[in-house]
PDB file of N, CA and C in Angstrom:
ATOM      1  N   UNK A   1       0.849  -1.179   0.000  1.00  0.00           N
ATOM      2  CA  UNK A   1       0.000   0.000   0.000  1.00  0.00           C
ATOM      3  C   UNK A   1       0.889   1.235   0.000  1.00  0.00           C
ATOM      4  N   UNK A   2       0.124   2.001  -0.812  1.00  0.00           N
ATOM      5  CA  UNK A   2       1.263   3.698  -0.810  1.00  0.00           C
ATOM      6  C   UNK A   2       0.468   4.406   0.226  1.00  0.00           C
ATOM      7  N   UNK A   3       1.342   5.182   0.516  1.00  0.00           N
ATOM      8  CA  UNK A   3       1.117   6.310   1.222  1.00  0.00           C
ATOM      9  C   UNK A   3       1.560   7.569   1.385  1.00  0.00           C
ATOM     10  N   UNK A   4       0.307   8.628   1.966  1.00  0.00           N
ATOM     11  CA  UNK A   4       0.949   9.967   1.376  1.00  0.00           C
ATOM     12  C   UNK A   4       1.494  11.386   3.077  1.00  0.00           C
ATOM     13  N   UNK A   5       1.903  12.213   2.812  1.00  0.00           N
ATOM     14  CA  UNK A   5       2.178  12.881   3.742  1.00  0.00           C
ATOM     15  C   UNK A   5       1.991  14.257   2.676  1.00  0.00           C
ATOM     16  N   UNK A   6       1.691  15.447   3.129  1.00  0.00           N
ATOM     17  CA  UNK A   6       1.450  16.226   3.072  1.00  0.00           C
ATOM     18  C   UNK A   6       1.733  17.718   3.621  1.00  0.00           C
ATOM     19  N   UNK A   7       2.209  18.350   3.309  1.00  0.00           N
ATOM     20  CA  UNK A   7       3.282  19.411   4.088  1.00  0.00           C
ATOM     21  C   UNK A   7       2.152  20.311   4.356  1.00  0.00           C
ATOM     22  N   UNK A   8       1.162  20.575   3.438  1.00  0.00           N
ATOM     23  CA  UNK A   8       0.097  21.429   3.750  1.00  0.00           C
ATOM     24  C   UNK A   8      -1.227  21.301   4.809  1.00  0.00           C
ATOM     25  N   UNK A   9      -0.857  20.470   4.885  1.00  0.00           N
ATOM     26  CA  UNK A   9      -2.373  19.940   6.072  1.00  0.00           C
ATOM     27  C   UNK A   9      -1.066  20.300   7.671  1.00  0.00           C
ATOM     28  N   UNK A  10      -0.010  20.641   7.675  1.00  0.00           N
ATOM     29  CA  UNK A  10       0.657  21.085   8.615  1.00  0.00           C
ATOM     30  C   UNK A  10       0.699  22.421   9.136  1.00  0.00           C
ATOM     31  N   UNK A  11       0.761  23.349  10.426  1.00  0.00           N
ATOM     32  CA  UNK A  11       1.100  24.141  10.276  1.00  0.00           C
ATOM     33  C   UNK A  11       3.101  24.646   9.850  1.00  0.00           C
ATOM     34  N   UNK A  12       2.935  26.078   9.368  1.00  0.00           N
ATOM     35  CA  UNK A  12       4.657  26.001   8.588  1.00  0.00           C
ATOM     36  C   UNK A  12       4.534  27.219   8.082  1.00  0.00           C
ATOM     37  N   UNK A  13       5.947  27.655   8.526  1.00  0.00           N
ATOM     38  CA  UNK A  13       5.787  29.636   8.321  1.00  0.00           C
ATOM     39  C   UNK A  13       6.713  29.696   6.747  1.00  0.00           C
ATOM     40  N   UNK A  14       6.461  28.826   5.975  1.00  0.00           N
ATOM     41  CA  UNK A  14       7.066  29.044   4.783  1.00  0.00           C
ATOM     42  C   UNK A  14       6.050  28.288   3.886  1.00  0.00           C
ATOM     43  N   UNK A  15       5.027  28.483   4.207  1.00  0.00           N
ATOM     44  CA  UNK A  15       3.526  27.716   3.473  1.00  0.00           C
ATOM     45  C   UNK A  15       4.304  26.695   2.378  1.00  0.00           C
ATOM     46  N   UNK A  16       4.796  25.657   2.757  1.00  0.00           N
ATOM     47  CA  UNK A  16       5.534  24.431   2.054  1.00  0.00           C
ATOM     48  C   UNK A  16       4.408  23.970   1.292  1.00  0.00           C
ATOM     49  N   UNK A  17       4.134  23.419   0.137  1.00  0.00           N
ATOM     50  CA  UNK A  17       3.312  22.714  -0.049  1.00  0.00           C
ATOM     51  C   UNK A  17       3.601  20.884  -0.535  1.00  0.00           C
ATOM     52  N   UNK A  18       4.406  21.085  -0.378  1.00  0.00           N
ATOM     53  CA  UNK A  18       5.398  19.407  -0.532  1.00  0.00           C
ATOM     54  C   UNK A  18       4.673  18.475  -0.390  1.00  0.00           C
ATOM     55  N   UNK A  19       4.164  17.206  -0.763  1.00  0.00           N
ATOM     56  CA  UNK A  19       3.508  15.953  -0.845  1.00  0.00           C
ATOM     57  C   UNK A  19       4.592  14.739  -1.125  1.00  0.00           C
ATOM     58  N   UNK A  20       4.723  13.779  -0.407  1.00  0.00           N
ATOM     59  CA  UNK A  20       5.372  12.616  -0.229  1.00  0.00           C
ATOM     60  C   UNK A  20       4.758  11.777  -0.524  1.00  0.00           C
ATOM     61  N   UNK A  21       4.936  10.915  -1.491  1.00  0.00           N
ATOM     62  CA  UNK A  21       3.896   9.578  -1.578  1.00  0.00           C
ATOM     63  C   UNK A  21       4.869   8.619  -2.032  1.00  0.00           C
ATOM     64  N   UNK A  22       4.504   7.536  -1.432  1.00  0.00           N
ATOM     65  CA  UNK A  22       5.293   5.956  -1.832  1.00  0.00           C
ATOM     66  C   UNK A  22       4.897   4.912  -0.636  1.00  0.00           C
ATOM     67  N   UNK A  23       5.703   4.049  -0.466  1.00  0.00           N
ATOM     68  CA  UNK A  23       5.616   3.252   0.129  1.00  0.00           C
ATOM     69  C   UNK A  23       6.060   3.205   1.846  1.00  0.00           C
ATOM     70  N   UNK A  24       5.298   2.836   3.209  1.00  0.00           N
ATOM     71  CA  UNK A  24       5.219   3.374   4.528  1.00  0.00           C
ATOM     72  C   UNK A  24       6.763   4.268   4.997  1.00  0.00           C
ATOM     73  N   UNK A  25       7.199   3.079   4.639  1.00  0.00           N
ATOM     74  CA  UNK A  25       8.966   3.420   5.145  1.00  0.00           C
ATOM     75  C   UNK A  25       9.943   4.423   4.545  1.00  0.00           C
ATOM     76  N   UNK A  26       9.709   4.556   3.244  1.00  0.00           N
ATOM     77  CA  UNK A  26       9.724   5.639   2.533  1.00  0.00           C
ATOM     78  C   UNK A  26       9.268   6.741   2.803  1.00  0.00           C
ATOM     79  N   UNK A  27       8.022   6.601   2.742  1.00  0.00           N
ATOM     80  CA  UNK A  27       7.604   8.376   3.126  1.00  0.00           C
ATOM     81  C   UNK A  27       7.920   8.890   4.667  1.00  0.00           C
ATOM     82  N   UNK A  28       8.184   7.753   5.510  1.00  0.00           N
ATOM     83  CA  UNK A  28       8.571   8.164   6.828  1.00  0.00           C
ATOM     84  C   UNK A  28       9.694   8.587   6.452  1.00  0.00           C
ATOM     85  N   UNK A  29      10.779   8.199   5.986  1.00  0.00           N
ATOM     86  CA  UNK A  29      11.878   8.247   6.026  1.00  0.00           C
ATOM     87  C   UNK A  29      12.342  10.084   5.126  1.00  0.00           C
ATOM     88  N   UNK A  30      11.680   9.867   4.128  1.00  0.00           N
ATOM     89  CA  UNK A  30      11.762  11.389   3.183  1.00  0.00           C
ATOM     90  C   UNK A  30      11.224  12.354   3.915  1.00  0.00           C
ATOM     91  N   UNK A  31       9.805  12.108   4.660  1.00  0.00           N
ATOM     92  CA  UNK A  31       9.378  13.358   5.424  1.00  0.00           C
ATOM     93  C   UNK A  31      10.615  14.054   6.836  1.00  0.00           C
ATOM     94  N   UNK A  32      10.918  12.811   7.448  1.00  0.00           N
ATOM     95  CA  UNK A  32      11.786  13.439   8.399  1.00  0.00           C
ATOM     96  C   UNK A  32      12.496  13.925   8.182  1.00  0.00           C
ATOM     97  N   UNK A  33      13.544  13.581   7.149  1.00  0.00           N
ATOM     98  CA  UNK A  33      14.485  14.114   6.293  1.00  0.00           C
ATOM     99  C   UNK A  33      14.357  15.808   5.984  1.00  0.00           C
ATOM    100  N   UNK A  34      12.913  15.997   5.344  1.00  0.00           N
ATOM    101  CA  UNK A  34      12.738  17.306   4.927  1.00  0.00           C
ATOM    102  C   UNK A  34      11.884  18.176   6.038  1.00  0.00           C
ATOM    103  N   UNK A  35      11.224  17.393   6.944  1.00  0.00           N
ATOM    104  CA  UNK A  35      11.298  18.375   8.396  1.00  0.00           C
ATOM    105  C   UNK A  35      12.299  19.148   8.732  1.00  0.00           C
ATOM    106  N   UNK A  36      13.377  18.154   9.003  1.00  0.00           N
ATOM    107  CA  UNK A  36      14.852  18.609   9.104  1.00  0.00           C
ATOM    108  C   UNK A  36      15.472  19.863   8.598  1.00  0.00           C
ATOM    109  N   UNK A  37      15.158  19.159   7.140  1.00  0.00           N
ATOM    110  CA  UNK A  37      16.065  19.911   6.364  1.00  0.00           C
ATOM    111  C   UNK A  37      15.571  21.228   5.857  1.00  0.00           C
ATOM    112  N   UNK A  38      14.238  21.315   5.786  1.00  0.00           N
ATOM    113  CA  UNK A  38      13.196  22.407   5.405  1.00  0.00           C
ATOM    114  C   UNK A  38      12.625  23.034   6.207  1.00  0.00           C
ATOM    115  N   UNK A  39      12.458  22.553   7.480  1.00  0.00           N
ATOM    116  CA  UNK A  39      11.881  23.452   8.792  1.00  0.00           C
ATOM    117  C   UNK A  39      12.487  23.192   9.728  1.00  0.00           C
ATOM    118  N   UNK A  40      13.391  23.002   9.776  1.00  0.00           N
ATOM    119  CA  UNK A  40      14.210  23.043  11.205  1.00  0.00           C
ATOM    120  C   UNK A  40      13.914  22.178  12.341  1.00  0.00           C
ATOM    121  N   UNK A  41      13.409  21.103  11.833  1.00  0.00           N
ATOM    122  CA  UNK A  41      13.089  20.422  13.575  1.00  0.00           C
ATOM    123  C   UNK A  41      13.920  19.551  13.558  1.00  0.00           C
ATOM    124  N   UNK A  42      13.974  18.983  15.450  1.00  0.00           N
ATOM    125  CA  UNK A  42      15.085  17.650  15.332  1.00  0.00           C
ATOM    126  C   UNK A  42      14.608  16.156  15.056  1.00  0.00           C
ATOM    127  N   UNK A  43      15.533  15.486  14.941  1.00  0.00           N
ATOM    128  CA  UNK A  43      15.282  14.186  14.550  1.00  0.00           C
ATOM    129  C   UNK A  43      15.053  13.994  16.197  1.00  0.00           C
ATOM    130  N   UNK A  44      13.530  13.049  16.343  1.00  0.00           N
ATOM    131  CA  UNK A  44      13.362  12.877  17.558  1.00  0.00           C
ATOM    132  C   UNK A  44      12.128  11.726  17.603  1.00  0.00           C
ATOM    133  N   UNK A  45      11.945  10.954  18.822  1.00  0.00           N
ATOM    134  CA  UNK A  45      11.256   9.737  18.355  1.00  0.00           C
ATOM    135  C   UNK A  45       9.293  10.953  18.364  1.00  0.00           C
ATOM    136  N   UNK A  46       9.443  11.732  18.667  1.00  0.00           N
ATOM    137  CA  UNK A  46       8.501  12.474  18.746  1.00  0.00           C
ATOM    138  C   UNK A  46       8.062  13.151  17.138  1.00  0.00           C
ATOM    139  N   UNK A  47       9.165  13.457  16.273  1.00  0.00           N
ATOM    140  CA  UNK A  47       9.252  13.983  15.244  1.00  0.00           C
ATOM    141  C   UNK A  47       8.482  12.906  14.685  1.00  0.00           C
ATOM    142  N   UNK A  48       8.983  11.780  14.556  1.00  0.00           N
ATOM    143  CA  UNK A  48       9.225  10.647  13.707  1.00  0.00           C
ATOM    144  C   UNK A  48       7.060   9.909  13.800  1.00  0.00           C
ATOM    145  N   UNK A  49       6.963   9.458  15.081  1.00  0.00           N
ATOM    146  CA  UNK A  49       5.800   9.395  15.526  1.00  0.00           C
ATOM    147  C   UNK A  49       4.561  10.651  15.158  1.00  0.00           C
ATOM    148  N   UNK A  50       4.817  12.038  15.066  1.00  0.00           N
ATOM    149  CA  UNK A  50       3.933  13.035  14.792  1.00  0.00           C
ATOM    150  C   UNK A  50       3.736  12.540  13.362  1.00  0.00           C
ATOM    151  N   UNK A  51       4.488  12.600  12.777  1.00  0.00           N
ATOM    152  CA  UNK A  51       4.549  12.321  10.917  1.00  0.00           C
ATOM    153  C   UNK A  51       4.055  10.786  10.545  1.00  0.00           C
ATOM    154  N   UNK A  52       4.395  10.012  11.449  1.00  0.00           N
ATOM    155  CA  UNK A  52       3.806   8.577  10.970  1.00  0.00           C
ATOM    156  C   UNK A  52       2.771   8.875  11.175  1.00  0.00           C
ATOM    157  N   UNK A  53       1.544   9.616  12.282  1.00  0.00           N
ATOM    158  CA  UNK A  53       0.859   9.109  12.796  1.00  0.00           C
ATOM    159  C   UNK A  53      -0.640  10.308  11.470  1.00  0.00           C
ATOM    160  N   UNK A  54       0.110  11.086  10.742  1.00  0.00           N
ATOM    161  CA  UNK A  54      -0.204  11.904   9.689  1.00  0.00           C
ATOM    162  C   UNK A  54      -0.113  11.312   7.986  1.00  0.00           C
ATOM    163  N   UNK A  55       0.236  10.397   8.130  1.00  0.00           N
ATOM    164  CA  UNK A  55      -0.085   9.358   7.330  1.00  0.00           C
ATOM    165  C   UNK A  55      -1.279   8.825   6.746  1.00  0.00           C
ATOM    166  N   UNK A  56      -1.252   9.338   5.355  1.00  0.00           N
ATOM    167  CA  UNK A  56      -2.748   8.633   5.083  1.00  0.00           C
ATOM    168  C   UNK A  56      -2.341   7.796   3.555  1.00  0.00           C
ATOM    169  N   UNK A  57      -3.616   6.629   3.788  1.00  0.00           N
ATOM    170  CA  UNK A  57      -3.216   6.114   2.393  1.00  0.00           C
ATOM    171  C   UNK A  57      -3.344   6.986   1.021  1.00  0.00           C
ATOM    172  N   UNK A  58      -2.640   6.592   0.235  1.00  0.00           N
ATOM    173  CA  UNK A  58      -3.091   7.498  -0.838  1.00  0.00           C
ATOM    174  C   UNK A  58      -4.093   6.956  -2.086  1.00  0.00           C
ATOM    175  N   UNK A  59      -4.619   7.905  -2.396  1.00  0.00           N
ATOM    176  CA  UNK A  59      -5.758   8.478  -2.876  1.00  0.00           C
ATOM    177  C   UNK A  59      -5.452   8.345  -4.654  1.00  0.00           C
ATOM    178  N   UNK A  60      -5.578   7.237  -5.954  1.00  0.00           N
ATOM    179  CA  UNK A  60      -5.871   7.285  -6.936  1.00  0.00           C
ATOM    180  C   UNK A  60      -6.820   7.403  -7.445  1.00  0.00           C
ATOM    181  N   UNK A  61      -6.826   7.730  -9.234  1.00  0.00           N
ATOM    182  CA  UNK A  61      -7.594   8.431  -9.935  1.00  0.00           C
ATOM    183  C   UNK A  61      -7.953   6.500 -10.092  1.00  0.00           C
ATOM    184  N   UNK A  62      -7.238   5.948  -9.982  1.00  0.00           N
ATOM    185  CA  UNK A  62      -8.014   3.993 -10.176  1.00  0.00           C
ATOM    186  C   UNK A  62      -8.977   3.546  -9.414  1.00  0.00           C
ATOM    187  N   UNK A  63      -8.398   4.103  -7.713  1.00  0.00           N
ATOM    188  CA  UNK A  63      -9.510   3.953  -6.821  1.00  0.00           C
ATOM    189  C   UNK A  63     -11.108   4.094  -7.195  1.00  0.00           C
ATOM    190  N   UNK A  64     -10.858   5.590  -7.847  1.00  0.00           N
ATOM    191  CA  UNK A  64     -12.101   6.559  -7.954  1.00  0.00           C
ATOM    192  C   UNK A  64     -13.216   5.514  -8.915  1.00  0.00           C
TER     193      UNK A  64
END
């Protein structure tokens, strides 16, 4: 199953609009990355847990 993360459903003083989609471990892994690297937060089991837990499956035009 894919899944997506979403920079905009966040609050963020640089209105990011970034979307992550792939596979669980992946998008965990890219989002923390660009927390980091794009808004300044630390790598923390708190970081890591906020963003998994913002996780939604994603949404195709196949589904529909």
């Amino acid at each position: 199953m894919r899944y997506v993360v979403d920079c905009r459903e966040q609050p963020s003083e640089n209105n990011c609009t970034l979307t992550i989609a792939g596979e669980k471990e992946e998008v965990l892994k890219a989002a923390v990355e660009h927390a980091i690297s794009s808004h300044g937060h630390t790598d923390s089991e708190e970081l890591r847990s906020g963003i998994e837990s913002g996780l939604k499956p994603e949404q195709t035009a196949a589904a529909s």
